[in-house]
Protein backbone atom coordinates (compact mmCIF):
# COMPACT_ATOMS: atom_id res chain seq x y z
CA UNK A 1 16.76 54.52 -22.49
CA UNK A 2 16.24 56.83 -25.50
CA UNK A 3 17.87 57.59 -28.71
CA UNK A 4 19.01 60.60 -29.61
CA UNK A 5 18.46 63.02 -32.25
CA UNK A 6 18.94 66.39 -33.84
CA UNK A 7 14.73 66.12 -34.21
CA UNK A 8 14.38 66.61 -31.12
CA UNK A 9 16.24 69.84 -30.33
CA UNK A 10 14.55 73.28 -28.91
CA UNK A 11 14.09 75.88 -29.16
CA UNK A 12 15.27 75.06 -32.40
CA UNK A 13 14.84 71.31 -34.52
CA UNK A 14 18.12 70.45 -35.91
CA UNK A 15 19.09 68.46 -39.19
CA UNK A 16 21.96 67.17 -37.98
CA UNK A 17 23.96 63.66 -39.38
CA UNK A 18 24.75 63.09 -35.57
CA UNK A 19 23.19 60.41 -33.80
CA UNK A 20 23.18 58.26 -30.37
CA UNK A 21 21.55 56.50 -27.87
CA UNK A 22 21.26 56.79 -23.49
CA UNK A 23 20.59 54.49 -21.41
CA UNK A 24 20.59 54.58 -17.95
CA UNK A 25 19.48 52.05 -14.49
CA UNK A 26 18.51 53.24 -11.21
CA UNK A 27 20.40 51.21 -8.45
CA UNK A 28 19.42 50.10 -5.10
CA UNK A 29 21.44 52.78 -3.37
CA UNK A 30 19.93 55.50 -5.49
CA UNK A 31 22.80 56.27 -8.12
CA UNK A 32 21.88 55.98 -11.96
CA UNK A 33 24.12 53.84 -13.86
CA UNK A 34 24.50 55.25 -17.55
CA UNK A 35 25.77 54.61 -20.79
CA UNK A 36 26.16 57.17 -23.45
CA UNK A 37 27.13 56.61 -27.27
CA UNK A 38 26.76 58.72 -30.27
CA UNK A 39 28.34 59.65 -33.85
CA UNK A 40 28.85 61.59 -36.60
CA UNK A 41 28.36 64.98 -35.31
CA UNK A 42 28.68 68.47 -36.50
CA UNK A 43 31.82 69.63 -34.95
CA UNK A 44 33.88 68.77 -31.71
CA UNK A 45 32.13 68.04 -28.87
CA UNK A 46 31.41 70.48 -25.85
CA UNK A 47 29.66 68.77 -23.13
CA UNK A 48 27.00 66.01 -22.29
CA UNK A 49 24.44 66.13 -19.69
CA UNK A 50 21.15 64.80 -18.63
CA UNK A 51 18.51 67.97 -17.82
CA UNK A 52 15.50 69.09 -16.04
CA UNK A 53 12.80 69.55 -19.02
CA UNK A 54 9.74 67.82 -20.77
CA UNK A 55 9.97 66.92 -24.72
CA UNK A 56 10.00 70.08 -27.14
CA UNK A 57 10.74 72.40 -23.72
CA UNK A 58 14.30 73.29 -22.47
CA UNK A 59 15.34 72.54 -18.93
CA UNK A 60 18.58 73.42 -16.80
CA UNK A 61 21.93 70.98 -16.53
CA UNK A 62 21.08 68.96 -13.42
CA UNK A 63 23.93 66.07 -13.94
CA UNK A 64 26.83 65.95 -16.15
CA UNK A 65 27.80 63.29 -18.16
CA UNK A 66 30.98 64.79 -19.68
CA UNK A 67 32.53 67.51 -20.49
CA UNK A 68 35.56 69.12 -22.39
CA UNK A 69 34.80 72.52 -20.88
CA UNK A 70 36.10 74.09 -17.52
CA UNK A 71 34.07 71.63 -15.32
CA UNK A 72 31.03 73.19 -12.81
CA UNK A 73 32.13 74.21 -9.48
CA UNK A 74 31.31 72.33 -6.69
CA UNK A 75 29.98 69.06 -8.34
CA UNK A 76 33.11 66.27 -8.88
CA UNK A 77 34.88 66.54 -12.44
CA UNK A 78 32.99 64.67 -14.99
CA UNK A 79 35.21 62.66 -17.33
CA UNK A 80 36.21 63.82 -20.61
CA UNK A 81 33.79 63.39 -23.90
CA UNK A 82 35.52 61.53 -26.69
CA UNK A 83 34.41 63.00 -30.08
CA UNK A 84 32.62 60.13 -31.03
CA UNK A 85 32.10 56.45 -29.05
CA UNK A 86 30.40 55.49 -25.52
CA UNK A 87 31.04 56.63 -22.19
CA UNK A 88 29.19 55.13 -19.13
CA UNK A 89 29.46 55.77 -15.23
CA UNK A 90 27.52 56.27 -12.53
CA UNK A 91 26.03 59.55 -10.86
CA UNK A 92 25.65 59.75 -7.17
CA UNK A 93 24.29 62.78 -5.09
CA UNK A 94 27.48 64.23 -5.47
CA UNK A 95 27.06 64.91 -8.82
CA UNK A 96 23.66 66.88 -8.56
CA UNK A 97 23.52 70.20 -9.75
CA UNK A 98 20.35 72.27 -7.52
CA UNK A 99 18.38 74.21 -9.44
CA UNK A 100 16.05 75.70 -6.90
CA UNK A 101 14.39 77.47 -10.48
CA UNK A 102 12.92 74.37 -11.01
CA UNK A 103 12.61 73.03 -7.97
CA UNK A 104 15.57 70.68 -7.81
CA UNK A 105 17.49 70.08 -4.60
CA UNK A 106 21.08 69.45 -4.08
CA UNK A 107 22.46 66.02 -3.10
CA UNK A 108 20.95 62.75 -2.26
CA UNK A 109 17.26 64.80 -2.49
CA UNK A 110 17.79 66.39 -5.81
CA UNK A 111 18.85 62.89 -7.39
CA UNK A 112 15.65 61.25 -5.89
CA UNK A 113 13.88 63.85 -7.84
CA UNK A 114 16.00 63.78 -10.71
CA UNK A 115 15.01 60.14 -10.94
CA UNK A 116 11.03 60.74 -10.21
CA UNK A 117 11.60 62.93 -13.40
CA UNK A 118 13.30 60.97 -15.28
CA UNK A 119 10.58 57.79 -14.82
CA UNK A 120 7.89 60.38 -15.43
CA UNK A 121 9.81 61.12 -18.86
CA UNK A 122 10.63 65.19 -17.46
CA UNK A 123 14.42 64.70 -18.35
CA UNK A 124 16.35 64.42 -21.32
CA UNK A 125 19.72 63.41 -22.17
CA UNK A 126 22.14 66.04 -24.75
CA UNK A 127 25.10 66.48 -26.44
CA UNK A 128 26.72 69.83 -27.03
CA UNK A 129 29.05 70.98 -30.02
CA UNK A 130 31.04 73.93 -31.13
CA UNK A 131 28.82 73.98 -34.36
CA UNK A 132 25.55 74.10 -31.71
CA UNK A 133 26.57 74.40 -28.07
CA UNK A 134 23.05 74.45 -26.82
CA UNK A 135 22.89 71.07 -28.29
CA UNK A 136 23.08 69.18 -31.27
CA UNK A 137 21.38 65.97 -29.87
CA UNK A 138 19.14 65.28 -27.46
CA UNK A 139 16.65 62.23 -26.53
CA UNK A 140 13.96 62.25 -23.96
CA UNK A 141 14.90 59.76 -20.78
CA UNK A 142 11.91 57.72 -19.75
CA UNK A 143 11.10 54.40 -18.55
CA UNK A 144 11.62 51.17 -20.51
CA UNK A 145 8.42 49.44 -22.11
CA UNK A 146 9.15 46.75 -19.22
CA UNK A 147 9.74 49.11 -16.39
CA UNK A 148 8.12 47.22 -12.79
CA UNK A 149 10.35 48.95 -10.86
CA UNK A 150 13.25 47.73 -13.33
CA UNK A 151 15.85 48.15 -10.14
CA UNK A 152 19.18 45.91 -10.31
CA UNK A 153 18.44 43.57 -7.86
């Protein structure tokens, strides 16, 4: 889980009144169980996803959260983002995004690695807005302080 905050936006740091918090549980079968909230943003709100990147760097979209855009092509149609409240779902291979850039596989492979990253804190959840639609908040995704393979059972 992580909260999220303008502070820790690139390339630029953000003073923004937004705020919100991820939170997300790696199943038995390999999907990620999530649950998104925030508040008090800038403007409207783009998009959500979770990327590909260590704190303070920039990584590509890997899985979307949700969108009020024209969806991606070839990845199933996230749900809408409200413009301020929680969302929660659950990704599944299916919703991986490759990005062979970075080394990220398609399907059931690229959300195995998607979850190595995210457990080695290399992925980082964001919300995007009209005022800044490379993001206005973003928190780093790592494990919990009681992760021991924290798995629902």
């Amino acid at each position: 889980s992580t909260r999220l905050s303008g502070y820790n936006e690139t390339p630029l740091t953000l003073n923004s009144t937004g705020s919100g918090e991820f939170s997300a549980t790696v199943n038995k079968d390999g999907s990620i169980s999530y649950t998104l909230s925030y508040r008090d943003l800038a403007s409207p709100v783009l998009q959500a996803h979770i990327h590909f990147g260590r704190p303070a760097i920039t990584g590509q979209i890997v899985l979307f959260l949700c969108t009020n855009l024209t969806p991606p092509v070839g990845v199933p149609v996230p749900q809408a983002c409200p413009q301020q409240g929680t969302i929660s779902g659950t990704l599944t291979a299916a919703d991986v995004i490759a990005r062979p850039t970075q080394g990220i596989d398609s399907a059931a492979a690229g959300l195995a690695e998607m979850v190595k990253a995210m457990r080695a804190s290399a992925a980082y959840a964001n919300v995007h807005t009209q005022t800044f639609p490379s993001g206005e908040i973003r928190g780093t995704v790592g494990p919990s302080d009681d992760e021991d393979e924290n798995d629902d059972d």
